[in-house]
C-alpha atoms as a PDB file:
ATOM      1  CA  UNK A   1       0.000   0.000   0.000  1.00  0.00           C
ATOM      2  CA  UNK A   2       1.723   3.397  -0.872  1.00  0.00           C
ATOM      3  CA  UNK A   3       1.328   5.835   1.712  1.00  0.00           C
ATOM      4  CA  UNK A   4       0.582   9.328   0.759  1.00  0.00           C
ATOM      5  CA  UNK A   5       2.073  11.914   3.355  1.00  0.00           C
ATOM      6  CA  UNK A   6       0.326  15.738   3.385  1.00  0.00           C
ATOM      7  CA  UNK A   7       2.059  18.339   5.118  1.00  0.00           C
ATOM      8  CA  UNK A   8       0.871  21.612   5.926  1.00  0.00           C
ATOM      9  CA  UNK A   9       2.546  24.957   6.935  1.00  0.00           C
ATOM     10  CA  UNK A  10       0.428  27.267   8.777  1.00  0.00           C
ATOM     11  CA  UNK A  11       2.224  30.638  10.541  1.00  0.00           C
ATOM     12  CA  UNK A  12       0.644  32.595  13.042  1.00  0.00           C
ATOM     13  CA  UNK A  13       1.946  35.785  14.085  1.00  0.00           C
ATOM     14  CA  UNK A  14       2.183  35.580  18.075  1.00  0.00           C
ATOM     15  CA  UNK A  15       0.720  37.971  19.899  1.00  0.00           C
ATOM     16  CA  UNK A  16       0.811  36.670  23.410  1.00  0.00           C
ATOM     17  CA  UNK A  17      -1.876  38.952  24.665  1.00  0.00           C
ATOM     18  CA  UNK A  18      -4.624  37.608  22.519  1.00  0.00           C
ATOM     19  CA  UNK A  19      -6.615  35.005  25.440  1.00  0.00           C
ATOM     20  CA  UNK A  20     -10.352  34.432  26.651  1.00  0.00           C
ATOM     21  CA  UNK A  21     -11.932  37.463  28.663  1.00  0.00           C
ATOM     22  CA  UNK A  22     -10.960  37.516  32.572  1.00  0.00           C
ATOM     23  CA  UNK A  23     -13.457  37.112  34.451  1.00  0.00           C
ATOM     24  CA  UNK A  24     -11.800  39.204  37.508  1.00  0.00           C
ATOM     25  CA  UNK A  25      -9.241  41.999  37.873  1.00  0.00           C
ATOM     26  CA  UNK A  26      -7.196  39.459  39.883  1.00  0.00           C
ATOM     27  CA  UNK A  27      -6.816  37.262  36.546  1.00  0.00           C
ATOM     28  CA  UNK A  28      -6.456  40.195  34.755  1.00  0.00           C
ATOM     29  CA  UNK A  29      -3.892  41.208  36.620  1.00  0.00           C
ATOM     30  CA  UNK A  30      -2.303  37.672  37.107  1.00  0.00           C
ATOM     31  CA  UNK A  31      -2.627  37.699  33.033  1.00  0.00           C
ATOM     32  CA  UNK A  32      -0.482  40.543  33.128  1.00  0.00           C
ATOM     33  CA  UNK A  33       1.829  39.749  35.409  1.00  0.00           C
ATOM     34  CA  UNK A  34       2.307  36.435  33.232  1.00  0.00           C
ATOM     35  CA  UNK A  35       2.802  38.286  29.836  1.00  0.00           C
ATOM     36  CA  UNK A  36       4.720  41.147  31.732  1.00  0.00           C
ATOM     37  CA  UNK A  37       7.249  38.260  32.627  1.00  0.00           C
ATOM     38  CA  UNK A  38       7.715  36.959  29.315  1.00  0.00           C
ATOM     39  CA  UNK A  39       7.918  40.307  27.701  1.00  0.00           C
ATOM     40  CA  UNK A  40      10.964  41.198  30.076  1.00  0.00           C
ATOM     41  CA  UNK A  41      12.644  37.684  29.452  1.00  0.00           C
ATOM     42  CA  UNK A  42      12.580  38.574  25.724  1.00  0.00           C
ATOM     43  CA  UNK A  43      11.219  35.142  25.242  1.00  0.00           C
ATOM     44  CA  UNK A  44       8.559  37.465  22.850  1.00  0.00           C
ATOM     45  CA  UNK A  45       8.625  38.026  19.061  1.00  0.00           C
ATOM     46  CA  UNK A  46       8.049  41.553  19.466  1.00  0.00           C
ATOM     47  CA  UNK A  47      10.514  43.721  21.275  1.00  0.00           C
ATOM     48  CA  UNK A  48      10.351  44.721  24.876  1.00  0.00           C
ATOM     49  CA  UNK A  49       8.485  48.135  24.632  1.00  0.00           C
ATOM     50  CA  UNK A  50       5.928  46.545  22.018  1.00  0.00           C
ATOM     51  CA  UNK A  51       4.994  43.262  24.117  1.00  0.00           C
ATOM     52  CA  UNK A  52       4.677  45.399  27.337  1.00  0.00           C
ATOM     53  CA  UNK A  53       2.456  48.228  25.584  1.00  0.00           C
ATOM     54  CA  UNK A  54       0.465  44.933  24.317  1.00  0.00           C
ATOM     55  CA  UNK A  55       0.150  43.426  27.382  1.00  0.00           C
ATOM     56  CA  UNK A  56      -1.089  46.243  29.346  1.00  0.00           C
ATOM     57  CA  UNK A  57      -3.601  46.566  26.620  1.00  0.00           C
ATOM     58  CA  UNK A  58      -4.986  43.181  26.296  1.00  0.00           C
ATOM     59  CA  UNK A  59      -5.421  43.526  30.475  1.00  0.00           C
ATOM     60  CA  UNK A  60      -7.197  46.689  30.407  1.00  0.00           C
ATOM     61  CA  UNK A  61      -9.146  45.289  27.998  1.00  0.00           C
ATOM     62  CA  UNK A  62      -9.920  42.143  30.212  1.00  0.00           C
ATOM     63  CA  UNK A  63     -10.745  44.575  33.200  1.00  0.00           C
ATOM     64  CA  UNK A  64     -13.534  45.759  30.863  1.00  0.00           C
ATOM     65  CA  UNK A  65     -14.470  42.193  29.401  1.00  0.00           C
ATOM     66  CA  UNK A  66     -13.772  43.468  26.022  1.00  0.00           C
ATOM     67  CA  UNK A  67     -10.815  41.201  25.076  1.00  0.00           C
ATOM     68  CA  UNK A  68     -12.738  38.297  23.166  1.00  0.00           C
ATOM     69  CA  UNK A  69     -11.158  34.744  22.234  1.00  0.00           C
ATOM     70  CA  UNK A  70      -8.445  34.886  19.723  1.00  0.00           C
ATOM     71  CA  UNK A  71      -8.164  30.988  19.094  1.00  0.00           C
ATOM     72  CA  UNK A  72     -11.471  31.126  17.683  1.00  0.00           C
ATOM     73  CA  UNK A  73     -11.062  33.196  14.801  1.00  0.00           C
ATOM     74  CA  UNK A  74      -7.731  31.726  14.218  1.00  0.00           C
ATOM     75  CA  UNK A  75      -9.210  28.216  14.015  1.00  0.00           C
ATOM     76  CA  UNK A  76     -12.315  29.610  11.849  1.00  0.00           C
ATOM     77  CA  UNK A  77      -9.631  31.106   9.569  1.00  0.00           C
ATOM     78  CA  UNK A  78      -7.967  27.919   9.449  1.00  0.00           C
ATOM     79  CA  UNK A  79     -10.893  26.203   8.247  1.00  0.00           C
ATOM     80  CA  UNK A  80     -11.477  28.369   5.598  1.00  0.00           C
ATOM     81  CA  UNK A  81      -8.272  27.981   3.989  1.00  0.00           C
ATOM     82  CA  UNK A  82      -9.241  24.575   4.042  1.00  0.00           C
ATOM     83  CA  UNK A  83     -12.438  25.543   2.144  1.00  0.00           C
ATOM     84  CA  UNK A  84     -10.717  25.953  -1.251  1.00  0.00           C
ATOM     85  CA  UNK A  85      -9.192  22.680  -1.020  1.00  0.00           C
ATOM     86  CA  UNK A  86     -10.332  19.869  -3.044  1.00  0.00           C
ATOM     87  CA  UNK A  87     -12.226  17.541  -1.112  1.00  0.00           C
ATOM     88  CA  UNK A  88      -9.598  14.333  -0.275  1.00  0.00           C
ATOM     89  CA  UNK A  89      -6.966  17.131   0.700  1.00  0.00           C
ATOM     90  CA  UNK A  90     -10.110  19.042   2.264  1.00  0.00           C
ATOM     91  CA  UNK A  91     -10.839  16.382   5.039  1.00  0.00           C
ATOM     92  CA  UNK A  92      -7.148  16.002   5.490  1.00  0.00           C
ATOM     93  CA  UNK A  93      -6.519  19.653   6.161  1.00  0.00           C
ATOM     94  CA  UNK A  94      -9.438  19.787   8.528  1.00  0.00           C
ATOM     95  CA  UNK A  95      -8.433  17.225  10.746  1.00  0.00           C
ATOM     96  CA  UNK A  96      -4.561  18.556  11.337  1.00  0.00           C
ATOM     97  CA  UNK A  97      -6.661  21.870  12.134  1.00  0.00           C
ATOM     98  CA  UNK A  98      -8.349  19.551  14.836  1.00  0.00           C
ATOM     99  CA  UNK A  99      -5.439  18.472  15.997  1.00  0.00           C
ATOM    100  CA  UNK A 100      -5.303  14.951  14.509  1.00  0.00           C
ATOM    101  CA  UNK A 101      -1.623  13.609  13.506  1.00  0.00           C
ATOM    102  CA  UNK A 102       1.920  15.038  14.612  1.00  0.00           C
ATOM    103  CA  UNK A 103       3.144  18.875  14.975  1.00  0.00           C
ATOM    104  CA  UNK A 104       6.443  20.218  14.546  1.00  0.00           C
ATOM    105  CA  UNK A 105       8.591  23.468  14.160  1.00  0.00           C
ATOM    106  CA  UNK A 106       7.122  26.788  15.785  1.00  0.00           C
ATOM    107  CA  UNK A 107       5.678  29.984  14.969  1.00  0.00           C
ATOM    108  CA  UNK A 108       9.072  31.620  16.118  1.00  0.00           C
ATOM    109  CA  UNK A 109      11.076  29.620  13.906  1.00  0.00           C
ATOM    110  CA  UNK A 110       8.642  30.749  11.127  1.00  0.00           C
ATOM    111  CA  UNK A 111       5.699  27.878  11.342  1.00  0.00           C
ATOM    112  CA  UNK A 112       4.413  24.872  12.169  1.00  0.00           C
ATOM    113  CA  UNK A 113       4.034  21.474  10.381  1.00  0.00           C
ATOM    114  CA  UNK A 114       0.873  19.977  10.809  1.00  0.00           C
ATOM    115  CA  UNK A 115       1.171  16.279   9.574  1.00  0.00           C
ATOM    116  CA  UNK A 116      -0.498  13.562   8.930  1.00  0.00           C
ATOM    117  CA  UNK A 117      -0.488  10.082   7.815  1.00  0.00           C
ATOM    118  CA  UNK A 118      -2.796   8.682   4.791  1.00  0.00           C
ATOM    119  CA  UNK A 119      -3.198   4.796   3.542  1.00  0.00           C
ATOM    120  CA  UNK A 120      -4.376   5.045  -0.519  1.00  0.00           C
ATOM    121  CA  UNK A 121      -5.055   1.644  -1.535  1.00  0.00           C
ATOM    122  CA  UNK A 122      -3.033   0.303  -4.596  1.00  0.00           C
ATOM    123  CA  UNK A 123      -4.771   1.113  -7.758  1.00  0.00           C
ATOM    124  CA  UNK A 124      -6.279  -2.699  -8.539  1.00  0.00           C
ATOM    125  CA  UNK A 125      -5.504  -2.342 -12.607  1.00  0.00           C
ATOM    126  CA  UNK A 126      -1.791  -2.741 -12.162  1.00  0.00           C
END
């Protein structure tokens, strides 16, 4: 049986502020506090004035419940670039977006391989 192997790259830009709404200004603030850490161990993408200016953002924003959930229009936009797929490499695509198979490589390092495994049959007329 061949096996067929489909790899896909998807980036993301990281914005490590983008999260679900707080619910308190304790989370909020322990949000911060998080991102604040990171920002000053310039474990971020984005330089040290940027990622603090963000984070102090995204928590004010939480403090007013405005900050929504970022991982669900990344994974809707996901989905749609699976849309103009055709439809064997369409049900493939969807289920690395799910999560399904292996992941390698990050967004720092300039994206992440989503792969996964598929059995074809061998074409009976040979």
């Amino acid at each position: 049986m061949p096996i067929c192997l489909t790899a896909v790259v998807l980036a993301a830009s990281l914005s490590g502020t983008a999260s679900a709404a707080e619910s308190s200004a304790t989370s909020a603030g322990d949000r911060y506090q998080a991102e604040r850490a990171v920002c000053l161990s310039g474990q971020s993408n984005q330089s040290e004035a940027t990622c603090l200016k963000e984070a102090g953002a995204a928590r004010d924003e939480a403090l007013r419940h405005q900050l929504g959930d970022g991982n669900a229009s990344y994974d809707a936009n996901a989905m749609r670039r699976c849309a103009a797929l055709p439809p064997a490499d369409k049900r493939d695509c969807e289920s690395r977006i799910r999560g399904e198979g292996s992941v390698s490589g990050s967004v720092r390092d300039g994206g992440l391989i989503r792969e996964t495994t598929t059995i074809v049959p061998a074409d009976s007329a040979r």
